[in-house]
Protein backbone atom coordinates (compact mmCIF):
# COMPACT_ATOMS: atom_id res chain seq x y z
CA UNK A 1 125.56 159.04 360.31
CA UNK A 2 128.16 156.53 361.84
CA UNK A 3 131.15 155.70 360.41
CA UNK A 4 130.02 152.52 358.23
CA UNK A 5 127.36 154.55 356.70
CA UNK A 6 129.17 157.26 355.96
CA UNK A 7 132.15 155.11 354.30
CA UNK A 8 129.37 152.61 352.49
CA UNK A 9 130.27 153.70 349.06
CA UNK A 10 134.03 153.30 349.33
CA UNK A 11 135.11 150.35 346.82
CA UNK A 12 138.38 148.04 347.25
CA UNK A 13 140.99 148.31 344.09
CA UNK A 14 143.60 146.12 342.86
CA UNK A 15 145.98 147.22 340.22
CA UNK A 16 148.76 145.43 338.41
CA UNK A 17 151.07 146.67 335.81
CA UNK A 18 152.58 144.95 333.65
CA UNK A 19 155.46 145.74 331.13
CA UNK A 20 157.02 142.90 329.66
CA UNK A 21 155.61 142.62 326.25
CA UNK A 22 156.35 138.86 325.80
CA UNK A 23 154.86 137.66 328.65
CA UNK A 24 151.63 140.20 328.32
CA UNK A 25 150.61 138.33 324.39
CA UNK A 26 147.21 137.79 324.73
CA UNK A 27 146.91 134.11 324.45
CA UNK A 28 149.69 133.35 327.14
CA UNK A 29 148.58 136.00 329.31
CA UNK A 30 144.61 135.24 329.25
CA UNK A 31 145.04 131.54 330.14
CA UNK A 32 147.61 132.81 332.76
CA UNK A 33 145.07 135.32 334.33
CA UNK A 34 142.00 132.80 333.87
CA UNK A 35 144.04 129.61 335.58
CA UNK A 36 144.50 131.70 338.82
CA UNK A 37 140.92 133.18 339.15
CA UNK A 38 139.21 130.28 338.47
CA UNK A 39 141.27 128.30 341.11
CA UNK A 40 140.28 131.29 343.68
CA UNK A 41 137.56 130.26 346.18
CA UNK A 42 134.53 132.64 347.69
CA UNK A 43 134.34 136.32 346.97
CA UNK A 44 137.19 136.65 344.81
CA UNK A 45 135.78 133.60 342.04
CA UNK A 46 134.13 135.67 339.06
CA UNK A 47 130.85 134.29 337.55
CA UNK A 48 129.79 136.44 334.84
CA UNK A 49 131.70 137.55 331.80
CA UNK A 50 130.56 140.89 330.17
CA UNK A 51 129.85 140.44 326.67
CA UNK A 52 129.09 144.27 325.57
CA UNK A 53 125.24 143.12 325.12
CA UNK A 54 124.17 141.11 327.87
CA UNK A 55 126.29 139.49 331.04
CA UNK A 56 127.30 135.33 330.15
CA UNK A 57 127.78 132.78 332.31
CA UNK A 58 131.59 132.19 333.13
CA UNK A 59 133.31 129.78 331.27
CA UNK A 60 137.43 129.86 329.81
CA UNK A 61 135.26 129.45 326.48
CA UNK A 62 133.31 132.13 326.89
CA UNK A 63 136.10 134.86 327.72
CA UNK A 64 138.40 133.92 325.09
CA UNK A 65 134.99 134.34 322.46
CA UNK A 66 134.18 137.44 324.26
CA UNK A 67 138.00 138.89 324.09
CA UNK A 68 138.21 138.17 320.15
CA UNK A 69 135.16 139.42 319.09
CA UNK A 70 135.79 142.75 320.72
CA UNK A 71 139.65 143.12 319.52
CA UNK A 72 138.12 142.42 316.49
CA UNK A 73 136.79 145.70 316.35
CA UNK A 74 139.01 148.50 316.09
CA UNK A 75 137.51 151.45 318.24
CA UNK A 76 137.05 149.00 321.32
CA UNK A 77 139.58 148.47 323.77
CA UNK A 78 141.41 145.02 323.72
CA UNK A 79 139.98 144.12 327.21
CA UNK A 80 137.94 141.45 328.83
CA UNK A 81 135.55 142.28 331.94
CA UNK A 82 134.77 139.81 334.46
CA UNK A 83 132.13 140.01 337.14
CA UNK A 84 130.53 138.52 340.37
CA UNK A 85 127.29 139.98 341.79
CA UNK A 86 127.96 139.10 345.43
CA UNK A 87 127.60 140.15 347.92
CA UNK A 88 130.63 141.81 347.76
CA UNK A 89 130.16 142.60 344.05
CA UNK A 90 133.37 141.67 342.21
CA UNK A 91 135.00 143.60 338.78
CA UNK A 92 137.92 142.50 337.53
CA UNK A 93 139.47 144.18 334.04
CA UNK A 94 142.05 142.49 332.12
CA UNK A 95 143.23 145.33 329.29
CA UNK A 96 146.23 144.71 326.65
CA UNK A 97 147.39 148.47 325.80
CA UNK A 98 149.80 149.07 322.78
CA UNK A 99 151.87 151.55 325.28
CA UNK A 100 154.61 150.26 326.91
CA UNK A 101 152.69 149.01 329.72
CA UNK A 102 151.45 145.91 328.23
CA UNK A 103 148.57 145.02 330.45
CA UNK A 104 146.61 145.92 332.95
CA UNK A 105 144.98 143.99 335.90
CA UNK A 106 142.38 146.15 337.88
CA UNK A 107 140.03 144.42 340.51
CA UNK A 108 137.52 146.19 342.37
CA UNK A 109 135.98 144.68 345.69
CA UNK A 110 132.24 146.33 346.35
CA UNK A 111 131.81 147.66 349.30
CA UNK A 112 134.97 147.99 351.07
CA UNK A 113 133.54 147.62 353.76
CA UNK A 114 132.89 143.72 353.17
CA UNK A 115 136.81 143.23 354.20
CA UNK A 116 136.89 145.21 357.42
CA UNK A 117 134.42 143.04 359.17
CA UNK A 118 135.71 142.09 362.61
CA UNK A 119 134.81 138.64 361.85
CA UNK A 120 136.61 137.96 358.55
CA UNK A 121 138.72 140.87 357.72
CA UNK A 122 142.19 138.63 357.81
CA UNK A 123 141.12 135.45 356.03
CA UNK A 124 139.78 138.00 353.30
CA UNK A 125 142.82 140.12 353.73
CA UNK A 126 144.84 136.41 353.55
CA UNK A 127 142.83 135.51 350.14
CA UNK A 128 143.62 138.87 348.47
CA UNK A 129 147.04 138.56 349.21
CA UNK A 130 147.49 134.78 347.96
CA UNK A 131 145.58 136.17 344.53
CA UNK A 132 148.85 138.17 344.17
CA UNK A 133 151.14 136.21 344.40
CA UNK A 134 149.29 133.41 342.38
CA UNK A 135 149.45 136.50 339.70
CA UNK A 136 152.83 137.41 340.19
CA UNK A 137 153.86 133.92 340.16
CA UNK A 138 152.38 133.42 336.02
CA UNK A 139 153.14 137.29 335.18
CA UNK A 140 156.00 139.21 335.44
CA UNK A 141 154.59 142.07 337.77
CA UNK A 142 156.44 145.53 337.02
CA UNK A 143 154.20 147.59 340.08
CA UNK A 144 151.33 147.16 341.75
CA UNK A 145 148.57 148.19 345.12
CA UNK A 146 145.91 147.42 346.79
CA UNK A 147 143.84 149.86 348.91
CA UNK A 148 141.02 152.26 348.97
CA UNK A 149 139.28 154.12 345.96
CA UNK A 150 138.79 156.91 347.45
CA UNK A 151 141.94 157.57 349.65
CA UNK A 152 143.60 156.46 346.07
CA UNK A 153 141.43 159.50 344.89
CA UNK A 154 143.36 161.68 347.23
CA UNK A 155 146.90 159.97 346.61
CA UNK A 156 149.58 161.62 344.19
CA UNK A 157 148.34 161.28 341.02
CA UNK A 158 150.26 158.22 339.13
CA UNK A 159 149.58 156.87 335.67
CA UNK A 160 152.43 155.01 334.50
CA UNK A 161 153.31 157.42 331.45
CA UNK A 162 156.85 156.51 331.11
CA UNK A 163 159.08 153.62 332.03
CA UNK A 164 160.34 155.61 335.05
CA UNK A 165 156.93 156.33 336.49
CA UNK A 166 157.34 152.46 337.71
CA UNK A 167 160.67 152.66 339.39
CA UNK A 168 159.64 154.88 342.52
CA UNK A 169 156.90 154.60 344.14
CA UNK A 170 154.81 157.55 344.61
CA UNK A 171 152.79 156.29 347.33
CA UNK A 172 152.40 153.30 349.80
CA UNK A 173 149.05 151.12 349.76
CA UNK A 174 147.97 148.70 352.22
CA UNK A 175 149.53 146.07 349.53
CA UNK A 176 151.96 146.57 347.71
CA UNK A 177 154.03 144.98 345.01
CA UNK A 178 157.50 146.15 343.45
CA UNK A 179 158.92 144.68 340.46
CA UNK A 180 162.11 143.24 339.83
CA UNK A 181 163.55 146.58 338.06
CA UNK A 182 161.90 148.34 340.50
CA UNK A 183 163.80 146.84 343.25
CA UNK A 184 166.75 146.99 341.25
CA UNK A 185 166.25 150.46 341.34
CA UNK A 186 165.70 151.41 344.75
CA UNK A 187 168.32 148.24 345.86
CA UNK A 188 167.85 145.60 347.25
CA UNK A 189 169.18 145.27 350.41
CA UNK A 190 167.10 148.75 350.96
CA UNK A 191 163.74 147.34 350.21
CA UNK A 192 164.25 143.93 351.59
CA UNK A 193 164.79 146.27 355.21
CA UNK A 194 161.72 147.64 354.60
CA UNK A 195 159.16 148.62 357.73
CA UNK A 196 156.54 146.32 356.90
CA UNK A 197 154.16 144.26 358.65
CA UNK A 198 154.59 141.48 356.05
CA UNK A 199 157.34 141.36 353.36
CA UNK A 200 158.20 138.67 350.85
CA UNK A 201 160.46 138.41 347.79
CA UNK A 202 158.52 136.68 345.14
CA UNK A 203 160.29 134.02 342.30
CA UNK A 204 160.88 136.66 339.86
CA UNK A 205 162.80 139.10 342.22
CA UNK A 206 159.75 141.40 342.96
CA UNK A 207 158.56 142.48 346.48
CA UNK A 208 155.47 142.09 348.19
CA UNK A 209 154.60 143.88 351.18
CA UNK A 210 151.67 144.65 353.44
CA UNK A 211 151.58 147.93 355.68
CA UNK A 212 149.23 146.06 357.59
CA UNK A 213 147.07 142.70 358.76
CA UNK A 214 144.49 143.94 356.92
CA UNK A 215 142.27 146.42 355.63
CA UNK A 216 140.19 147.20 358.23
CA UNK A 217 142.32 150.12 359.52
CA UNK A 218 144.04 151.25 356.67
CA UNK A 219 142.58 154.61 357.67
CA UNK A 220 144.00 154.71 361.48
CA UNK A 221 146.41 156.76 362.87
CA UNK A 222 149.39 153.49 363.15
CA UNK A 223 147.94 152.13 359.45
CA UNK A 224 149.34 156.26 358.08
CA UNK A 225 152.41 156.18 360.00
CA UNK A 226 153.48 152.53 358.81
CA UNK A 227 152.66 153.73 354.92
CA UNK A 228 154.81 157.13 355.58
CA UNK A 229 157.70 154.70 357.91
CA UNK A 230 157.62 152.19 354.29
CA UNK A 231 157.52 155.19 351.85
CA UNK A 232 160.03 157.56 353.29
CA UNK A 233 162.31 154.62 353.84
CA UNK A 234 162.41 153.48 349.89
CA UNK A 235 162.59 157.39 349.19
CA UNK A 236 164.71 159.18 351.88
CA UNK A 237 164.30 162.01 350.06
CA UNK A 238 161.25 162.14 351.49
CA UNK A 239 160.39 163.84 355.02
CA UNK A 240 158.61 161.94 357.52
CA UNK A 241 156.84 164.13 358.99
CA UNK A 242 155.08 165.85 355.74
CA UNK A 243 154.49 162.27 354.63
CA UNK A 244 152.52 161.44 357.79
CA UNK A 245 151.10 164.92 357.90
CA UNK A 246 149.34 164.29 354.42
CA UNK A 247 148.09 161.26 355.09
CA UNK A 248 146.40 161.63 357.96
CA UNK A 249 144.75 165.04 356.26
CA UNK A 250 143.21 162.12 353.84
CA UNK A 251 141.98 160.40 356.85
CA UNK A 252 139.74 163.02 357.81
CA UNK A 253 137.53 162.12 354.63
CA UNK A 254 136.57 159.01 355.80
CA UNK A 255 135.77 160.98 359.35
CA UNK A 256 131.77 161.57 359.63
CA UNK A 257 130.70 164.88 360.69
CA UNK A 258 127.45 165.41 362.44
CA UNK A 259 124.97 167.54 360.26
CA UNK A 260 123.99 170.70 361.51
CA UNK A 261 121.58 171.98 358.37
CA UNK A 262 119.51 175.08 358.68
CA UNK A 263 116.10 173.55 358.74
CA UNK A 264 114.68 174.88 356.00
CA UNK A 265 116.67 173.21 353.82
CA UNK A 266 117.61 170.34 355.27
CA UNK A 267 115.56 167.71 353.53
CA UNK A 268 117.35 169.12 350.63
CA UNK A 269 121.16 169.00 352.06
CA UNK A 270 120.56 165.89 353.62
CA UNK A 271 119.17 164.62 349.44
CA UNK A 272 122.52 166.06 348.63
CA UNK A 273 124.74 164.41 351.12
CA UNK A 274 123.44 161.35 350.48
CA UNK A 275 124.08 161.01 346.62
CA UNK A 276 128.00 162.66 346.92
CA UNK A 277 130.78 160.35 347.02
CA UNK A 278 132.84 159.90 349.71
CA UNK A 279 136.11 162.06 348.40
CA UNK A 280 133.10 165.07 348.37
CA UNK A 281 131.25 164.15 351.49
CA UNK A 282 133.02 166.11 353.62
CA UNK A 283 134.02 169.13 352.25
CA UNK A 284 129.83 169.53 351.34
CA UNK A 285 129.33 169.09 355.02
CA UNK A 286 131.09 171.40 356.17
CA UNK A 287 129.85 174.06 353.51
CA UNK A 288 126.59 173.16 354.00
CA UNK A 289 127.04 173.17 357.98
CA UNK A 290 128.02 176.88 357.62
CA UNK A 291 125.34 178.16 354.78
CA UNK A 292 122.35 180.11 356.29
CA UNK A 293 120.05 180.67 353.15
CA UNK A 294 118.51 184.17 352.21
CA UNK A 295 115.06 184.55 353.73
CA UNK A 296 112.21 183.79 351.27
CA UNK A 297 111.40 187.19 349.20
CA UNK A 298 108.52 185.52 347.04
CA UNK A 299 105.78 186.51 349.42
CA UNK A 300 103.54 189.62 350.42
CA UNK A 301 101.26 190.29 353.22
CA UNK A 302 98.38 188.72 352.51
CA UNK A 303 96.38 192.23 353.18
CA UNK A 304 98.72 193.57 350.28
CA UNK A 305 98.14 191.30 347.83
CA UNK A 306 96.55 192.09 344.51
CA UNK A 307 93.14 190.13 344.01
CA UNK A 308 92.65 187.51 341.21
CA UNK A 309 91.92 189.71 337.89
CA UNK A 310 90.97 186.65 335.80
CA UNK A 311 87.64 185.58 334.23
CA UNK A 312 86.97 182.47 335.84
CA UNK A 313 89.30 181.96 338.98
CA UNK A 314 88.03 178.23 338.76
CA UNK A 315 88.92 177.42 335.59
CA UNK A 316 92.16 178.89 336.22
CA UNK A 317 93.05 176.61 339.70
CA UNK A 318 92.31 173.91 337.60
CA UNK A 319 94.71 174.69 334.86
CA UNK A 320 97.44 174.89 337.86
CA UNK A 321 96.65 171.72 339.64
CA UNK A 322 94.63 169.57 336.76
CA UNK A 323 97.85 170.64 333.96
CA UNK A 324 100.78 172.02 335.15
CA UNK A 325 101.06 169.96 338.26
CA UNK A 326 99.90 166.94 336.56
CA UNK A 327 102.59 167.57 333.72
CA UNK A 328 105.61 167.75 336.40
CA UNK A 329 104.30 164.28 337.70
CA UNK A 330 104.02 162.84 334.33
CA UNK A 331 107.61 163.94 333.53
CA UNK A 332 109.26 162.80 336.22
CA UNK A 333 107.06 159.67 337.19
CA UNK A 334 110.28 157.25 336.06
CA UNK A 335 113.00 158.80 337.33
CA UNK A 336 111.09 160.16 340.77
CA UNK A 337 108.20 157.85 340.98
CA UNK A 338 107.53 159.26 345.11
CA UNK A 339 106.63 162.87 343.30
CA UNK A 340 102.93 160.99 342.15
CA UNK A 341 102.15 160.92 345.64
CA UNK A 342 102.28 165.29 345.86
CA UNK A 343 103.69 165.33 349.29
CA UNK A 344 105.35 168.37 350.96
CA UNK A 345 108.53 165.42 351.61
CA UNK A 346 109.30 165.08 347.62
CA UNK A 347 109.84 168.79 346.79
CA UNK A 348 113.34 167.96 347.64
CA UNK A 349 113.79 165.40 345.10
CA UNK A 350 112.23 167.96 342.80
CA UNK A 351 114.53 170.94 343.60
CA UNK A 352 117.50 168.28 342.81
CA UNK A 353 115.83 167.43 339.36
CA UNK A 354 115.54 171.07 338.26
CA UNK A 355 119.35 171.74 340.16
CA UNK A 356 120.34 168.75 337.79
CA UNK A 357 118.81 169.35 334.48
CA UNK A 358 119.59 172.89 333.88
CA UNK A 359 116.37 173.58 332.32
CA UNK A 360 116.94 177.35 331.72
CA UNK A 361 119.63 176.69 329.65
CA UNK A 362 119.02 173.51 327.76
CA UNK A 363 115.41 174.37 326.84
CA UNK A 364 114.74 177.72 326.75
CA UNK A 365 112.42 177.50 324.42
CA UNK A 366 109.90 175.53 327.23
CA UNK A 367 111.47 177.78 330.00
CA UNK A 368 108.54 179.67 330.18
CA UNK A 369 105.66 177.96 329.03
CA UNK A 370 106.16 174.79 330.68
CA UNK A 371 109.15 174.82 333.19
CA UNK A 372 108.00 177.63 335.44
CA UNK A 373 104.54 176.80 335.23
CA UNK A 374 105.54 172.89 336.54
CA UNK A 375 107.17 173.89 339.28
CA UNK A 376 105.47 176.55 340.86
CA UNK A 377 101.86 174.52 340.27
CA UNK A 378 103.54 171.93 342.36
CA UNK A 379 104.63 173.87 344.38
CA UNK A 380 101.33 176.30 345.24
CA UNK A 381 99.22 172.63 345.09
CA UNK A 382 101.58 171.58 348.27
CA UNK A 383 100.60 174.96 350.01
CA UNK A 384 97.33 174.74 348.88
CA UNK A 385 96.63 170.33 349.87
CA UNK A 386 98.70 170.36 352.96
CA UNK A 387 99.03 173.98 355.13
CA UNK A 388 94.87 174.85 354.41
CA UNK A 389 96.29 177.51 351.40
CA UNK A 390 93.63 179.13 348.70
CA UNK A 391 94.77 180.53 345.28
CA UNK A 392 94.93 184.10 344.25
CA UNK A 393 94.81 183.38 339.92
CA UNK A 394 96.34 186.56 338.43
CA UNK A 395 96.78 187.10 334.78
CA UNK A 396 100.22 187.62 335.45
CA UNK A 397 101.92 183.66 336.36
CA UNK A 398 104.43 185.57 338.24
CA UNK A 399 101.78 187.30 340.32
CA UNK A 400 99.44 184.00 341.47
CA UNK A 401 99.71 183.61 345.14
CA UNK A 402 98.07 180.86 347.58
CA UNK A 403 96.88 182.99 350.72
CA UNK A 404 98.28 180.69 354.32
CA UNK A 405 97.65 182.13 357.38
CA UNK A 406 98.53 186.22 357.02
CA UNK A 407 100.62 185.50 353.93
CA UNK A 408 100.54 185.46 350.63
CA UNK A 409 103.21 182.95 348.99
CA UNK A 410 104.38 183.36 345.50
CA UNK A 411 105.02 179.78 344.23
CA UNK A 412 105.35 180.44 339.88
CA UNK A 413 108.05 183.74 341.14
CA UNK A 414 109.83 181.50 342.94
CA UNK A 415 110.01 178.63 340.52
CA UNK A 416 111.17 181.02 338.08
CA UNK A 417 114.08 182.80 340.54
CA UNK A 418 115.19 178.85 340.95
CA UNK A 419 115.61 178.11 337.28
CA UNK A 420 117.17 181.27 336.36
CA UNK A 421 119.62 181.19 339.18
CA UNK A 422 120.94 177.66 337.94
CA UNK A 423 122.06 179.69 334.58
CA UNK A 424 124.95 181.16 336.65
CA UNK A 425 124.96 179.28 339.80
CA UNK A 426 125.20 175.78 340.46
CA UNK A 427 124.18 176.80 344.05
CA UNK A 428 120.59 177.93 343.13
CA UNK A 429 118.98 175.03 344.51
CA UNK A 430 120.51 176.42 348.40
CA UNK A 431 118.62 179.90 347.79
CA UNK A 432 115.53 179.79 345.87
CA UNK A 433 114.93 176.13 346.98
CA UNK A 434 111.20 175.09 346.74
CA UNK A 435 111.57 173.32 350.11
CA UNK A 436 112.48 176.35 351.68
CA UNK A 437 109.47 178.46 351.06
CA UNK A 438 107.17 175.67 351.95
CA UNK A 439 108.66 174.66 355.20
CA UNK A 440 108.95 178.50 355.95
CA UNK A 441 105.00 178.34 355.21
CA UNK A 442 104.65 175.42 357.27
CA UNK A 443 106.18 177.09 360.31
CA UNK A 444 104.85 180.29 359.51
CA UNK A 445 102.09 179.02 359.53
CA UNK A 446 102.01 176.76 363.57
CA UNK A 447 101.84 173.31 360.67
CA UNK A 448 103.81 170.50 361.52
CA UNK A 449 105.71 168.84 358.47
């Protein structure tokens, strides 16, 4: 996994505060918000207003219908949602609150990625940065930043809970925007020597400033030290070195590592990797890197095994394969539509579902009479279809086997040791995986899978 795929999920956010309570009144402030995004060109010109049924086409008519019918109710939030669908997918929140912060402007860019392209990361950085100071130019802006989601994830935490919170800055973003108090605060002459790549003092006596060209290395090495040289210089309190230190520690998350999976559970890890987000990715790398899973104990030598001790041994391989198996298909068939095909490459999508849904717990009442006996049909029809395996029906479900090679697997045992793990680990998917007894099977067995 390069480095674009492994940061694909990141998003771009914009956030402005905004305290003044005259200038944040809802009719002022909406046509104030609406004049500058509709006079905003490309990526950054919403087309969809979100209605709380059904997206509507943009129009000033159709926000301000949209923003009084919801204030009109009172256990919805006084906010309007705007949208584009791209590419890059654009979200922008406008949200009155009845705290002191008066409004809120969030913006989210999706992916991130779509303004580090070599070939237009400044004019996008250039647009972003002239849609701030249009906003700051209509509404008095009392803090604000631009940057990453997920290094934001990894920032000190800020929410703005009292008027102080928006005096000091508790971190430095790619942009950056100080109100007038704010400067005020810090003084003047201290932020205006700030070391910035791009600083300007706006109309109302707030700040903007760009660590920065753009955001294409906000990430680097020189992009952390210019956000620790701008945030340890508005709060010499602060030491330089444990600034930079920290940040480039966040920097490591957006640093791929190369997979090194056992291989009989790799499918599954790999699954897994794939559907974290980016602030997890790396820490379940590196745990999953290092995790060697417990050999398979649902099996018996085949010359050990007990011998079917049904009736009709016919009747009772088509109860696992014509019923159980064909129930697991029919329940997941929407969410995992690739599980109709019964191939050996979809039992990791299956061990996810059962990691995910908890079954043991949430239904125990179909536990055993339909949970167990879903899985581990599946499961013994894969051994069974695709490595040449033959069922053992036992009376007991626990004690059915399908015979491969000198081995006799124990597919129902196994599906039940998954499901009851889950009830105290949320790591029982890594050890009593269904992928890992078949591919053991399979190369057990001299198969290729």
């Amino acid at each position: 996994m390069n480095y674009e795929q492994w940061n694909a999920s990141d998003e771009f956010k914009l956030k402005l505060y905004i305290a003044d309570e005259e200038a944040s009144k809802q009719e002022h402030a909406l046509d104030a918000l609406l004049d500058v995004f509709e006079h905003q060109q490309g990526f950054l010109l919403p087309d969809k207003v979100l209605t709380g049924r059904r997206p509507a086409k943009y129009s000033r008519e159709q926000a301000r219908k949209t923003l009084t019918r919801l204030t009109q109710k009172p256990d919805w939030p006084q906010s309007l949602w705007l949208q584009r669908d791209g590419p890059p997918k654009l979200s922008v929140w406008f949200s009155w609150a009845t705290r002191w912060v008066h409004l809120y402007i969030t913006t989210y860019v999706n992916p991130l990625a779509s303004l580090r392209q070599e070939d237009s990361h400044l004019e996008r950085a250039q647009r972003l940065v002239s849609l701030v100071r249009s906003l700051c130019s209509r509404l008095p802006v009392s803090f604000g930043y631009a940057h990453s989601v997920t290094d934001l994830a990894h920032a000190p935490r800020f929410s703005a809970e009292s008027p102080d919170d928006l005096l000091s800055p508790p971190f430095t973003c790619w942009l950056n925007v100080l109100g007038r108090d704010c400067v005020e605060a810090l003084g003047r002459e201290r932020v205006l020597a700030l070391p910035a790549h791009h600083l300007e003092s706006l109309a109302d006596g707030s700040v903007l400033f760009l660590t920065r060209p753009s955001m294409r290395d906000f990430d680097s090495p020189e992009a952390r030290l210019a956000q620790a040289r701008a945030l340890c210089h508005l709060r010499p309190e602060l030491s330089l070195e444990d600034t930079l230190s920290s940040l480039l520690q966040r920097s490591l998350v957006f640093q791929p590592l190369e997979p090194s999976f056992h291989p009989d559970v790799a499918p599954l890890l790999y699954l897994r990797i794939g559907k974290a987000q980016l602030e997890e990715r790396r820490g379940l790398m590196e745990r999953f890197n290092a995790f060697v899973p417990p050999p398979v104990s649902e099996r018996l030598p085949s010359f050990d095994a007990p011998p079917a001790d049904v009736e009709d041994p016919l009747a009772a391989i088509r109860l696992y394969e014509g019923f159980h198996a064909e129930r697991l298909t029919a329940l997941l068939h929407k969410d995992l539509p690739e599980v109709m095909a019964q191939t050996p490459d979809t039992l990791a999508a299956v061990d996810e579902y059962a990691e995910q849904h908890h079954w043991a717990a949430t239904m125990p009442e179909v536990f055993e009479q339909d949970c167990v006996p879903m899985l581990g049909a599946h499961l013994g029809l894969l051994l069974v279809r695709h490595l040449g395996g033959r069922w053992v029906p036992r009376q007991r479900l626990d004690e059915v086997q399908v015979i491969v090679g000198a081995t006799a697997w124990l597919p129902f045992l196994r599906a039940r040791h998954l499901l009851e793990a889950r009830r105290t680990s949320g790591d029982a998917f890594l050890r009593f995986s269904l992928t890992q007894l078949f591919l053991t099977a399979a190369r057990e067995a001299g198969a290729s899978h």
